[in-house]
Protein backbone atom coordinates (compact mmCIF):
# COMPACT_ATOMS: atom_id res chain seq x y z
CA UNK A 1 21.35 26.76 5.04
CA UNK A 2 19.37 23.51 5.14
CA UNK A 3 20.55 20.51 6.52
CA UNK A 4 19.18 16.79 6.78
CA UNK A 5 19.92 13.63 8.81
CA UNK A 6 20.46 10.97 5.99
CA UNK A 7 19.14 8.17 8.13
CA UNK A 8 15.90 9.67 8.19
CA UNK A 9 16.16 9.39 3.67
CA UNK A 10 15.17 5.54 4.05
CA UNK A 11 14.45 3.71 1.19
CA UNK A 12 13.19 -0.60 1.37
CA UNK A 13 13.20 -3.03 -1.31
CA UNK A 14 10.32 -5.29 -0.82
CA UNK A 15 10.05 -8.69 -2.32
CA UNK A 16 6.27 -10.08 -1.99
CA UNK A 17 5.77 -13.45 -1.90
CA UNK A 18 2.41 -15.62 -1.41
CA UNK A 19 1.30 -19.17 -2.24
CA UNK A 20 4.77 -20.76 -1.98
CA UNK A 21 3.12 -24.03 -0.42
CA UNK A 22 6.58 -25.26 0.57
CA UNK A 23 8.60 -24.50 -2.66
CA UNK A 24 11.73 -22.00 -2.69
CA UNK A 25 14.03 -22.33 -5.60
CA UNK A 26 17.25 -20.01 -6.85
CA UNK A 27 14.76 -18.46 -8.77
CA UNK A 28 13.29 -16.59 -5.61
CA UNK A 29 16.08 -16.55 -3.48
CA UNK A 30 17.77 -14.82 -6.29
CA UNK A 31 15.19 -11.91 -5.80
CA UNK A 32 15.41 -12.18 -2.47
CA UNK A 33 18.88 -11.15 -2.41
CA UNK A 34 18.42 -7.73 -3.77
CA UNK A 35 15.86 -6.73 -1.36
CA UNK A 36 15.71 -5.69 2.26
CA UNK A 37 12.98 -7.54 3.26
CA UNK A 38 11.17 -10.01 2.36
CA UNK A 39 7.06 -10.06 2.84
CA UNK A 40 5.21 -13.37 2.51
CA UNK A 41 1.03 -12.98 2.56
CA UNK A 42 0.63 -16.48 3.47
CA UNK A 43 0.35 -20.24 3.01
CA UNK A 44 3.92 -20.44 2.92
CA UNK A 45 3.45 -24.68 2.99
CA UNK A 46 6.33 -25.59 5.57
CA UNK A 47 8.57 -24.30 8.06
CA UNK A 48 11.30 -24.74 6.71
CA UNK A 49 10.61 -22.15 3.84
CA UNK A 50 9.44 -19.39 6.62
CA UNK A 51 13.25 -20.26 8.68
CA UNK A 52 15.36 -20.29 5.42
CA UNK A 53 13.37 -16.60 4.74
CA UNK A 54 14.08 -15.39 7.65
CA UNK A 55 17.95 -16.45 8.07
CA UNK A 56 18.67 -14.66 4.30
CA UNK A 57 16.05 -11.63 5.08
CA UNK A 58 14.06 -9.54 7.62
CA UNK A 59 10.81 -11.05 6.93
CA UNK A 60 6.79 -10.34 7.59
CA UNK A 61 4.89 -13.46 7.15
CA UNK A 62 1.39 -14.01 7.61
CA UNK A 63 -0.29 -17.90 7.63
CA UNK A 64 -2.87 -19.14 5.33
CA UNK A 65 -4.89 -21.68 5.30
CA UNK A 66 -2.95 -24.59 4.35
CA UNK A 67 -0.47 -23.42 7.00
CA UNK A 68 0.58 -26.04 10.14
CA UNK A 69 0.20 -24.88 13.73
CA UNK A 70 4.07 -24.63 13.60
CA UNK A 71 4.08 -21.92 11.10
CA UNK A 72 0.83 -20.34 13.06
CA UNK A 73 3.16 -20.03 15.97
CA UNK A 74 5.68 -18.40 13.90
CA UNK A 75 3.64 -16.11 11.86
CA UNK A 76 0.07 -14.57 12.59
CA UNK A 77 -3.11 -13.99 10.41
CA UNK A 78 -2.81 -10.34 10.31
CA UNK A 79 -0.11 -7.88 10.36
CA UNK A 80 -0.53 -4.36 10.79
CA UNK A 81 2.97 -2.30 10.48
CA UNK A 82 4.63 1.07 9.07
CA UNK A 83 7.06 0.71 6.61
CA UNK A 84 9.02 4.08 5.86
CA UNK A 85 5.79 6.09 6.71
CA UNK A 86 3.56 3.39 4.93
CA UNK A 87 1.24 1.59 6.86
CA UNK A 88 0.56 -2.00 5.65
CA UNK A 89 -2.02 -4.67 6.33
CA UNK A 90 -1.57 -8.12 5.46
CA UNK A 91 -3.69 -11.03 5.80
CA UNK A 92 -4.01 -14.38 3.24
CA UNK A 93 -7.34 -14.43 2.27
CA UNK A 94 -8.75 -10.96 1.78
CA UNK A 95 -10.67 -10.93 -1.58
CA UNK A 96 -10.31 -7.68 -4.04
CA UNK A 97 -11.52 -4.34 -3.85
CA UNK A 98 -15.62 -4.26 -4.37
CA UNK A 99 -15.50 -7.88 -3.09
CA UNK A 100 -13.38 -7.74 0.16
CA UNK A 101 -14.28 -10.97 3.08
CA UNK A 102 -15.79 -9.38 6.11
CA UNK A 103 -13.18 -10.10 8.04
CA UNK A 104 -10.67 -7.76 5.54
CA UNK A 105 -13.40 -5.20 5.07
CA UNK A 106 -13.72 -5.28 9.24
CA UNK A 107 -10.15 -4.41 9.37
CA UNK A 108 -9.44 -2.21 6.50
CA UNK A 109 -12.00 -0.49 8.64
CA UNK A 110 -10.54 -0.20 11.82
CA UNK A 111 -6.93 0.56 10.50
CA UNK A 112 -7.29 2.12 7.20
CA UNK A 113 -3.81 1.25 5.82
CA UNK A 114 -2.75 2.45 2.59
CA UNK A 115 -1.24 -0.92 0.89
CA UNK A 116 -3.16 -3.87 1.71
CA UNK A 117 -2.24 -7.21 0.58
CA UNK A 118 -3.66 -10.34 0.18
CA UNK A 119 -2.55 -13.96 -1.24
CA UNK A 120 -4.50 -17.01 -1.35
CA UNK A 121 -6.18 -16.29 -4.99
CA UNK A 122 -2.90 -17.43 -7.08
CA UNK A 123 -3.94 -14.35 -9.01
CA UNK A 124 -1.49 -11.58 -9.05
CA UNK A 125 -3.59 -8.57 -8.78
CA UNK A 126 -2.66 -4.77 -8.19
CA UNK A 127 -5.18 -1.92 -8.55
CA UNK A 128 -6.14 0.80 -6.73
CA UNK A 129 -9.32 0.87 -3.86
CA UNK A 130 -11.27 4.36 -4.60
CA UNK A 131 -13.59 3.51 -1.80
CA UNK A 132 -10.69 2.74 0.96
CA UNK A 133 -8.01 4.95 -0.07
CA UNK A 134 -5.83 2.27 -0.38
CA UNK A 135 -3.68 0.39 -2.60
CA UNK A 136 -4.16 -3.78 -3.07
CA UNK A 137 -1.33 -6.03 -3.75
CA UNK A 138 -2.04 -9.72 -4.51
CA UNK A 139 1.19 -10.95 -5.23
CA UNK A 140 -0.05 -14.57 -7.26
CA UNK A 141 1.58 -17.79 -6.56
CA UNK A 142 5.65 -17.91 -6.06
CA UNK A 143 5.18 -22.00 -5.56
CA UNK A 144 4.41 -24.50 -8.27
CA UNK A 145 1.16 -26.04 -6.11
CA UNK A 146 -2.48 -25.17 -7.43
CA UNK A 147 -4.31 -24.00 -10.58
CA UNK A 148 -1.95 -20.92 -11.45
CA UNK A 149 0.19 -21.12 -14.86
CA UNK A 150 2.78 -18.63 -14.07
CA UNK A 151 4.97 -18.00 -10.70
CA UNK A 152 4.98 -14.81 -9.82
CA UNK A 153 5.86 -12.02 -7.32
CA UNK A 154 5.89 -8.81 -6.79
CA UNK A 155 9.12 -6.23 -6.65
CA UNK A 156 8.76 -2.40 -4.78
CA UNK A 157 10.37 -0.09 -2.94
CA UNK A 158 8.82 1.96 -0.20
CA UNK A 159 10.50 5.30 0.43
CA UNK A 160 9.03 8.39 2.62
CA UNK A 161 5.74 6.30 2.76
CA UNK A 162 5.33 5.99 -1.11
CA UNK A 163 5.48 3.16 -3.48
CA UNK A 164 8.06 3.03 -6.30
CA UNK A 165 9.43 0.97 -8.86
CA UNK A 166 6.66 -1.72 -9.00
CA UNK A 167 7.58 -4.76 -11.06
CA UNK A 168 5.20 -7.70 -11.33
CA UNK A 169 8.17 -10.20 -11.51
CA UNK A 170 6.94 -13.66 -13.63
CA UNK A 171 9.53 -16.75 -13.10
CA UNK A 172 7.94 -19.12 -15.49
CA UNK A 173 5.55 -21.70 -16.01
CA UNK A 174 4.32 -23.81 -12.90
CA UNK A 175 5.25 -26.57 -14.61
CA UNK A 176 8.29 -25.80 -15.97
CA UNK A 177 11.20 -25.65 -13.65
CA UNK A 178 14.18 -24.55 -13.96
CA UNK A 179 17.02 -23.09 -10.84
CA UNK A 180 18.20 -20.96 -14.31
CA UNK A 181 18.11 -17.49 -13.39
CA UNK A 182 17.30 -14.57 -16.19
């Protein structure tokens, strides 16, 4: 007869978050919720958004540039982790697949991860990277700062080191804010 341990049948909900520049809403936090942790790839804008994450959530935070040396002391410029048998790299500005910074290319290099996400662009992005093995996640821009239209983020979960249930998650215009939630 076969048995299992159940605790080793983990399954996360990720919520992916990037560009908030300082901007949370009910919109996000209503997302954030429903998840287990929360993931934010950078120029999260003040630190009071990074604190209020991380007293609702677990959270993984990298800085980006428009980031303060407060939230730099807080949260680094790369993180390399497992997640349930994944292993993630994270860093704000990495580029895209074909057109990776040297710095990402460097250290998609040296730790071959098989999600590898990104921010910075305000261009929510996921496609697969042939030449790295790898799946990229830009999740767009949660915050209403910059050239985006729509707020977006991105919605998985991560079970026996696989991706499921992707949702690109949009929560409206930039422009157009509401605390409604649909």
């Amino acid at each position: 007869m076969y048995t299992f341990d159940m605790n080793t049948l983990i399954l996360k909900k990720i919520i992916l978050l990037s560009d908030t520049h300082g901007f949370l809403d009910q919109k996000i936090l209503s997302y954030v919720d429903h998840a287990d942790e929360v993931w934010h790839a950078g120029d999260i804008g003040k630190l009071s958004v990074l604190n209020q994450l991380e007293n609702i959530k677990p959270l993984r935070a990298v800085y980006g540039n428009i980031d303060s040396h407060q939230i730099r002391l807080q949260a680094p410029e790369v993180l390399n982790f497992n997640c349930e048998g994944l292993q993630v790299q994270m860093l704000h500005i990495g580029g895209y697949p074909g057109r990776y910074t040297s710095q990402a290319k460097k250290l998609i290099e040296q730790h071959q991860p098989k999600l590898f996400i990104c921010g910075h662009s305000h261009i929510l992005k996921v496609m697969q990277d042939k030449k790295y093995g790898h799946l990229h996640m830009n999740p767009g821009a949660a915050g209403i700062s910059g050239f985006h239209k729509i707020r977006t983020l991105l919605r998985f979960e991560i079970e026996s080191g696989k991706i499921n249930k992707l949702e690109a998650i949009e929560m409206g215009l930039r422009g157009a804010l509401t605390n409604a939630i649909d």
